[in-house]
C-alpha atoms as a PDB file:
ATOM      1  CA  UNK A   1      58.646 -56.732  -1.699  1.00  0.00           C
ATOM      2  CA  UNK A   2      57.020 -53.634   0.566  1.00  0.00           C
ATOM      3  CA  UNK A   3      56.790 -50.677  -0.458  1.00  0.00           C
ATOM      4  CA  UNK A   4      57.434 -48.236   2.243  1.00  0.00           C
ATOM      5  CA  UNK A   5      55.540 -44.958   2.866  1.00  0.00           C
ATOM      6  CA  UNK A   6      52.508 -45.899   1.834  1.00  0.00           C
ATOM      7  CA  UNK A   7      51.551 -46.480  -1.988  1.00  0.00           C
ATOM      8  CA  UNK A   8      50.604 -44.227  -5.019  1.00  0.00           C
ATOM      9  CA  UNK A   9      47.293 -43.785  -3.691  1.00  0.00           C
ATOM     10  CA  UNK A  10      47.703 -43.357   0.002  1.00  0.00           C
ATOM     11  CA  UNK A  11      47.284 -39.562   1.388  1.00  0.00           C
ATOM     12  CA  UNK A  12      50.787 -38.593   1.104  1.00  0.00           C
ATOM     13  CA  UNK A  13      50.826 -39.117  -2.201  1.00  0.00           C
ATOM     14  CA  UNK A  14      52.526 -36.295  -4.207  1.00  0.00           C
ATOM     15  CA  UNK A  15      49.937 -34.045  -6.548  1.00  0.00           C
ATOM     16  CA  UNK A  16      50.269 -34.194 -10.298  1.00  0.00           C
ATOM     17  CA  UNK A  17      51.182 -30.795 -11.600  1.00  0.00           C
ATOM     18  CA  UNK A  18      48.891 -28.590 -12.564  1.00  0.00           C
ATOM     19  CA  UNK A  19      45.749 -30.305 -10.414  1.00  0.00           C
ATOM     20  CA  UNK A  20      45.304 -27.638  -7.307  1.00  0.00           C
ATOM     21  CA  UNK A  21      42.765 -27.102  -5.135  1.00  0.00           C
ATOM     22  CA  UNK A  22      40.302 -23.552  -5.479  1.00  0.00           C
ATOM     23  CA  UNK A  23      38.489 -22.296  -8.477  1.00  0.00           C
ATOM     24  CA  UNK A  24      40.256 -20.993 -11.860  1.00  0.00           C
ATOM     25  CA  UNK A  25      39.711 -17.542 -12.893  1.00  0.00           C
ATOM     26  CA  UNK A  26      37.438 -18.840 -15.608  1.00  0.00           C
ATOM     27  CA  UNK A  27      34.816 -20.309 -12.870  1.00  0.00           C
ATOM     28  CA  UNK A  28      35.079 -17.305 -10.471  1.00  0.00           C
ATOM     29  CA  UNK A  29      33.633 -14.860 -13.682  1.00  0.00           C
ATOM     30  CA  UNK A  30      31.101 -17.208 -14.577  1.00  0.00           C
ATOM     31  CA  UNK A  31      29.611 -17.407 -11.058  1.00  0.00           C
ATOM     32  CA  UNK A  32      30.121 -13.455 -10.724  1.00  0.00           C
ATOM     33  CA  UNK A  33      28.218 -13.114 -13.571  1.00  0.00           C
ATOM     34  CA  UNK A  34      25.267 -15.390 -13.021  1.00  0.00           C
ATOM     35  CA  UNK A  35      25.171 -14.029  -9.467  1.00  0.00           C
ATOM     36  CA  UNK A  36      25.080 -10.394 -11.298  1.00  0.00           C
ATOM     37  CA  UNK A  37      22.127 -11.021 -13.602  1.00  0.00           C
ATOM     38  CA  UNK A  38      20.197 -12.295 -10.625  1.00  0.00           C
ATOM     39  CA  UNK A  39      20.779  -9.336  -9.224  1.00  0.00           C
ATOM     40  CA  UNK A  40      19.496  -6.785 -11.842  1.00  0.00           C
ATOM     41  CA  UNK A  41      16.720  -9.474 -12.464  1.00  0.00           C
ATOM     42  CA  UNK A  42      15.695  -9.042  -8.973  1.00  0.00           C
ATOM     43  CA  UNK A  43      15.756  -4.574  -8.554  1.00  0.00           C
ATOM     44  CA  UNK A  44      12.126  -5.006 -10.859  1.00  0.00           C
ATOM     45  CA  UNK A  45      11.057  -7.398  -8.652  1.00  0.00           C
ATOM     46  CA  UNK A  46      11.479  -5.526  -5.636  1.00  0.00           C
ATOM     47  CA  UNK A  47      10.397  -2.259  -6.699  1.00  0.00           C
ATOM     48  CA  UNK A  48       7.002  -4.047  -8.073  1.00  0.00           C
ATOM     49  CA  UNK A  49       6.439  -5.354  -4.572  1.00  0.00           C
ATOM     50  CA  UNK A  50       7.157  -2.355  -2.680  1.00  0.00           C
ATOM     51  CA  UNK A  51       4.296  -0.372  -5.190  1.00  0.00           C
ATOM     52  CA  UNK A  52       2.545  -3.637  -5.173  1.00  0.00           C
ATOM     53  CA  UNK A  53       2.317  -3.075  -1.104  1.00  0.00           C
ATOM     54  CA  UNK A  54       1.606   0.574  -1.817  1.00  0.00           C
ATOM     55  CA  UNK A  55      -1.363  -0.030  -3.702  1.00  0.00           C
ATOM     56  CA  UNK A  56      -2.427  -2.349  -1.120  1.00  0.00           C
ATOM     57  CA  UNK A  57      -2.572   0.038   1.827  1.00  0.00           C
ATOM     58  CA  UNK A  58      -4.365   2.611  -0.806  1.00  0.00           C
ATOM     59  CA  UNK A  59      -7.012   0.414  -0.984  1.00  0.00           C
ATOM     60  CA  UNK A  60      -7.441  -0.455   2.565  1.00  0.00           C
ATOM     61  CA  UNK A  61      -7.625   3.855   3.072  1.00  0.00           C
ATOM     62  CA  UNK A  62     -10.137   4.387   0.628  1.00  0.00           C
ATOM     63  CA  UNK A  63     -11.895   1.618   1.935  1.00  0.00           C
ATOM     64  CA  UNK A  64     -11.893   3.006   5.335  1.00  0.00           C
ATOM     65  CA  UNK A  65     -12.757   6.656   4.167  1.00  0.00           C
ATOM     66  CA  UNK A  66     -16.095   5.500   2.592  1.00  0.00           C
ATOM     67  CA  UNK A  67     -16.988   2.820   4.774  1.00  0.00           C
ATOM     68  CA  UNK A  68     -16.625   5.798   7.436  1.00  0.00           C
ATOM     69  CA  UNK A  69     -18.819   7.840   4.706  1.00  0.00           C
ATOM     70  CA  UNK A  70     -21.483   5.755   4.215  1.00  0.00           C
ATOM     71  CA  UNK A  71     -21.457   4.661   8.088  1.00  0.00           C
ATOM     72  CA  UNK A  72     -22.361   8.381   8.733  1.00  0.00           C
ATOM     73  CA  UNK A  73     -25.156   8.932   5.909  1.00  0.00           C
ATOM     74  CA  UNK A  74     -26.743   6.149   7.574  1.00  0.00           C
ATOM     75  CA  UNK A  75     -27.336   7.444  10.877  1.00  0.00           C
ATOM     76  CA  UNK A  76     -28.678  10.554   8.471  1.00  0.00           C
ATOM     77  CA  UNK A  77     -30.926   8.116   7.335  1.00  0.00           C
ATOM     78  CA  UNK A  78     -31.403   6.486  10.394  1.00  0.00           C
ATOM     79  CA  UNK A  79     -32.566   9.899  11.821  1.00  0.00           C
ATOM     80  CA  UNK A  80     -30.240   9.372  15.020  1.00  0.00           C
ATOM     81  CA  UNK A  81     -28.891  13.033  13.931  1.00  0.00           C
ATOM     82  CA  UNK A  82     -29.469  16.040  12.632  1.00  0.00           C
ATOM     83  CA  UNK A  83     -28.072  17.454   9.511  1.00  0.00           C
ATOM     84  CA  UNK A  84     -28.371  20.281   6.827  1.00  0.00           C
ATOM     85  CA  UNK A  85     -30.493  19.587   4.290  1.00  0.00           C
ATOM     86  CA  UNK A  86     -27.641  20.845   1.889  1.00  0.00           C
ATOM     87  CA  UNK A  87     -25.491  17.896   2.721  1.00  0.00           C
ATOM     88  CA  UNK A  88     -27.793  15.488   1.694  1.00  0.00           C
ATOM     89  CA  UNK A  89     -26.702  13.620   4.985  1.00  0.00           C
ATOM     90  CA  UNK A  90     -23.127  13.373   3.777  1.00  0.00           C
ATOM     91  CA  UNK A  91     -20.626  14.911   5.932  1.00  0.00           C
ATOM     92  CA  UNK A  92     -19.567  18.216   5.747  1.00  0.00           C
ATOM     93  CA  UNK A  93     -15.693  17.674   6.156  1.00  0.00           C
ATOM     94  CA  UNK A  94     -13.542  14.593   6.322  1.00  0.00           C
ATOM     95  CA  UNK A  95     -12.682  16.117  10.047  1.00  0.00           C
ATOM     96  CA  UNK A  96     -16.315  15.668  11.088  1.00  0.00           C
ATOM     97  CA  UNK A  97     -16.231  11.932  10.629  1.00  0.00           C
ATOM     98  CA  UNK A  98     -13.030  11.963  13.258  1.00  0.00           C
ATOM     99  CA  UNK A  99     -14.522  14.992  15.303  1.00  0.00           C
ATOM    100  CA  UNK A 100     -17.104  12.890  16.005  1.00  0.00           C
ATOM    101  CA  UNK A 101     -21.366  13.648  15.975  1.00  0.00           C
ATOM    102  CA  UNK A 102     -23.397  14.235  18.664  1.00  0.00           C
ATOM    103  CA  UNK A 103     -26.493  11.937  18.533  1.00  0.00           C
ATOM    104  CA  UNK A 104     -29.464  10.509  20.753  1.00  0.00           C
ATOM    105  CA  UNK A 105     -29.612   6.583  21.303  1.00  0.00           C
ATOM    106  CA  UNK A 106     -32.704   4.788  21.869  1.00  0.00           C
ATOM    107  CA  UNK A 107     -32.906   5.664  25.725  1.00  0.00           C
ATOM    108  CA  UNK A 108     -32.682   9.299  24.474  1.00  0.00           C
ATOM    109  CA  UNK A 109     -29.029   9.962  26.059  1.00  0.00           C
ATOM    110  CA  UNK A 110     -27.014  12.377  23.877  1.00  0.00           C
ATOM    111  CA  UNK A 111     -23.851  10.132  23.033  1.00  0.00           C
ATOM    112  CA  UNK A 112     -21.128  11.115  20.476  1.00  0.00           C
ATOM    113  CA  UNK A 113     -20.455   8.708  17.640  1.00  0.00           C
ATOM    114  CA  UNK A 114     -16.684   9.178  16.055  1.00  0.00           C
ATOM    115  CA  UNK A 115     -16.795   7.500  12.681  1.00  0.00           C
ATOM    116  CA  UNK A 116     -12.817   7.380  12.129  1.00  0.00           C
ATOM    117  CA  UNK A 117      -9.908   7.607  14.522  1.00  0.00           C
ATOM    118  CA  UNK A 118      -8.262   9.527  12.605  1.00  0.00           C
ATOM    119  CA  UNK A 119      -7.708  10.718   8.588  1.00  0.00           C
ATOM    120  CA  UNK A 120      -5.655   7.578   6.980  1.00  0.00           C
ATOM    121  CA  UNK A 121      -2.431   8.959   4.916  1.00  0.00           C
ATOM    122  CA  UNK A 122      -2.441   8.406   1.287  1.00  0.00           C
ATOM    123  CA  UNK A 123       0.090   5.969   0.721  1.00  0.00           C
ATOM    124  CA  UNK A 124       1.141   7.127  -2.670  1.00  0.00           C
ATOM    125  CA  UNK A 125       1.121  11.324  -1.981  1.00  0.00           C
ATOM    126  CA  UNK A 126       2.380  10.432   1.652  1.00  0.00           C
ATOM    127  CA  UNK A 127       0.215  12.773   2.915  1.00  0.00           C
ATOM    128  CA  UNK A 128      -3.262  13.423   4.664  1.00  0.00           C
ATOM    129  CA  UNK A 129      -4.751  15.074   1.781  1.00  0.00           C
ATOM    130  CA  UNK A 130      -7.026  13.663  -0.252  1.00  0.00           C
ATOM    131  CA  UNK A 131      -8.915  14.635  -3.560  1.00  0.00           C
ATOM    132  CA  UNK A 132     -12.999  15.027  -2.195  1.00  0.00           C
ATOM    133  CA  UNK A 133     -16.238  15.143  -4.451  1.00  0.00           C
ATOM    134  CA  UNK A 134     -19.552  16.248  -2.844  1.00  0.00           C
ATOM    135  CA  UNK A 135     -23.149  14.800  -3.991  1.00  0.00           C
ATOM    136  CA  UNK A 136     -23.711  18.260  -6.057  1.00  0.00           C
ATOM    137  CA  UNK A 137     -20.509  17.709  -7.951  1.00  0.00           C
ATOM    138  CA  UNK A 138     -20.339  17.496 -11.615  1.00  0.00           C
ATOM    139  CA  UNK A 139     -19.555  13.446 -12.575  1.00  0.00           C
ATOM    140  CA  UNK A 140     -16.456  13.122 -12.973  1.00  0.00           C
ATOM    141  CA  UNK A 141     -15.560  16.534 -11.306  1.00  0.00           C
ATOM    142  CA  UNK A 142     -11.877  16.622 -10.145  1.00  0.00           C
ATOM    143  CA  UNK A 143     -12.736  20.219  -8.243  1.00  0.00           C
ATOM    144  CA  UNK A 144     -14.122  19.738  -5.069  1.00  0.00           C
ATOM    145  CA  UNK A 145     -18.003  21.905  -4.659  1.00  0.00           C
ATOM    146  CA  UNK A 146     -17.277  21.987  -0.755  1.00  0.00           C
ATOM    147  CA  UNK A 147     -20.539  21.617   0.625  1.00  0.00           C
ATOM    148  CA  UNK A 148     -20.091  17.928   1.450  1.00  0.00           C
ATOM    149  CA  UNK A 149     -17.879  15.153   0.797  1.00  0.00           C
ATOM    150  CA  UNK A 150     -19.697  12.085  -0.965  1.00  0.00           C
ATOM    151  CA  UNK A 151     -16.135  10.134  -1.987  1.00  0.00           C
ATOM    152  CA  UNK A 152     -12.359  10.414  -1.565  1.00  0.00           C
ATOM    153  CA  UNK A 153     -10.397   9.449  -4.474  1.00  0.00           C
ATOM    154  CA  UNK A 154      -5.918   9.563  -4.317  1.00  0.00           C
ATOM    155  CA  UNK A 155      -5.224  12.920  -5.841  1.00  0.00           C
ATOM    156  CA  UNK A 156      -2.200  11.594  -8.078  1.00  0.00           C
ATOM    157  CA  UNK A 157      -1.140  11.419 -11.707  1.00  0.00           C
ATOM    158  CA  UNK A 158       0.755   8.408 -10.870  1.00  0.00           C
ATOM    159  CA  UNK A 159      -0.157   5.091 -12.898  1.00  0.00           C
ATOM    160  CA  UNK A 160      -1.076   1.823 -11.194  1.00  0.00           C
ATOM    161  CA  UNK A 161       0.852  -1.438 -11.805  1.00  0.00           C
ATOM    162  CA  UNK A 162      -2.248  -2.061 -14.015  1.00  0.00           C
ATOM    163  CA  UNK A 163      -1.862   0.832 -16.033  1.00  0.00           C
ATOM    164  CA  UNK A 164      -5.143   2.661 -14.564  1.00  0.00           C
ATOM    165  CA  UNK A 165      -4.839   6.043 -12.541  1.00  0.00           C
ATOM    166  CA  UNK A 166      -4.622   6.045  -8.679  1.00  0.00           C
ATOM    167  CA  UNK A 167      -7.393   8.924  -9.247  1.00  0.00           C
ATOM    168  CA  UNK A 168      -9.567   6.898 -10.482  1.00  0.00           C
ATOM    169  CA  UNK A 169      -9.607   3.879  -7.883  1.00  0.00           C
END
């Protein structure tokens, strides 16, 4: 005996009831929420990198603004130009060190030495203005003295990721 159009197996082989294809309404909440506790796991995450990268370019700033510092004091020191005693050889504005200084190389030529190209932005204020001390300053000091600027610090109240002050990097 044949059987004719194919047997119980074959792929025209009728469905048992109830056994259709897609996902039951049961599977489709558990995946939407698994996919929605990733998601509010992940808003921390993000938010800690984009400080993270914040704090990052703060340091890289600073870094520049006293490198830039202490590259001037030692041409003070260097006595390849003249200063006011007052400053202690620091300069007298954050401008100066993009401004540029007017000095005499070893062949006696008057060149001009520019220190910065221009005034970083503080990452965390967003803006070009930073909190100065000068050498006469009082230690710890968050006034500036004006008569010469010896560090930069961030001039925010914010916190770090590490729980220390920005002002205090």
């Amino acid at each position: 005996m044949s059987v004719q159009g194919g047997g119980a197996s074959g792929p025209a082989a009728p469905r048992a009831r109830g056994s259709s294809r897609g996902f039951t309404l049961i599977e489709l909440i558990t995946v939407t929420v698994i996919i929605g506790v990733l998601a509010v796991a992940a808003i921390p995450l993000a938010h800690n990198s984009f400080q993270r990268e914040k704090e990052i370019d703060l340091r890289r700033a600073l870094r520049l603004l006293r490198t830039a510092i202490d590259e001037h004091r030692k041409f003070v020191v260097e006595n390849k130009i003249d200063v006011d005693e007052d400053t202690y050889g620091y300069p007298e504005k954050l401008e100066d060190l993009v401004k540029g200084i007017e000095y005499k190389d070893k062949k006696n030529k008057e060149r001009i030495v520019k220190f910065l190209r221009r005034i970083p932005l503080d990452p965390i204020n967003n803006s070009a203005d930073w909190g100065l001390r000068s050498y006469q300053d009082r230690l710890g000091s968050r006034s500036w003295g004006g008569q010469n600027v010896w560090d930069v610090y961030c001039d925010s109240d914010k916190k770090a990721l590490d729980g220390t002050y920005y002002r205090d990097w």
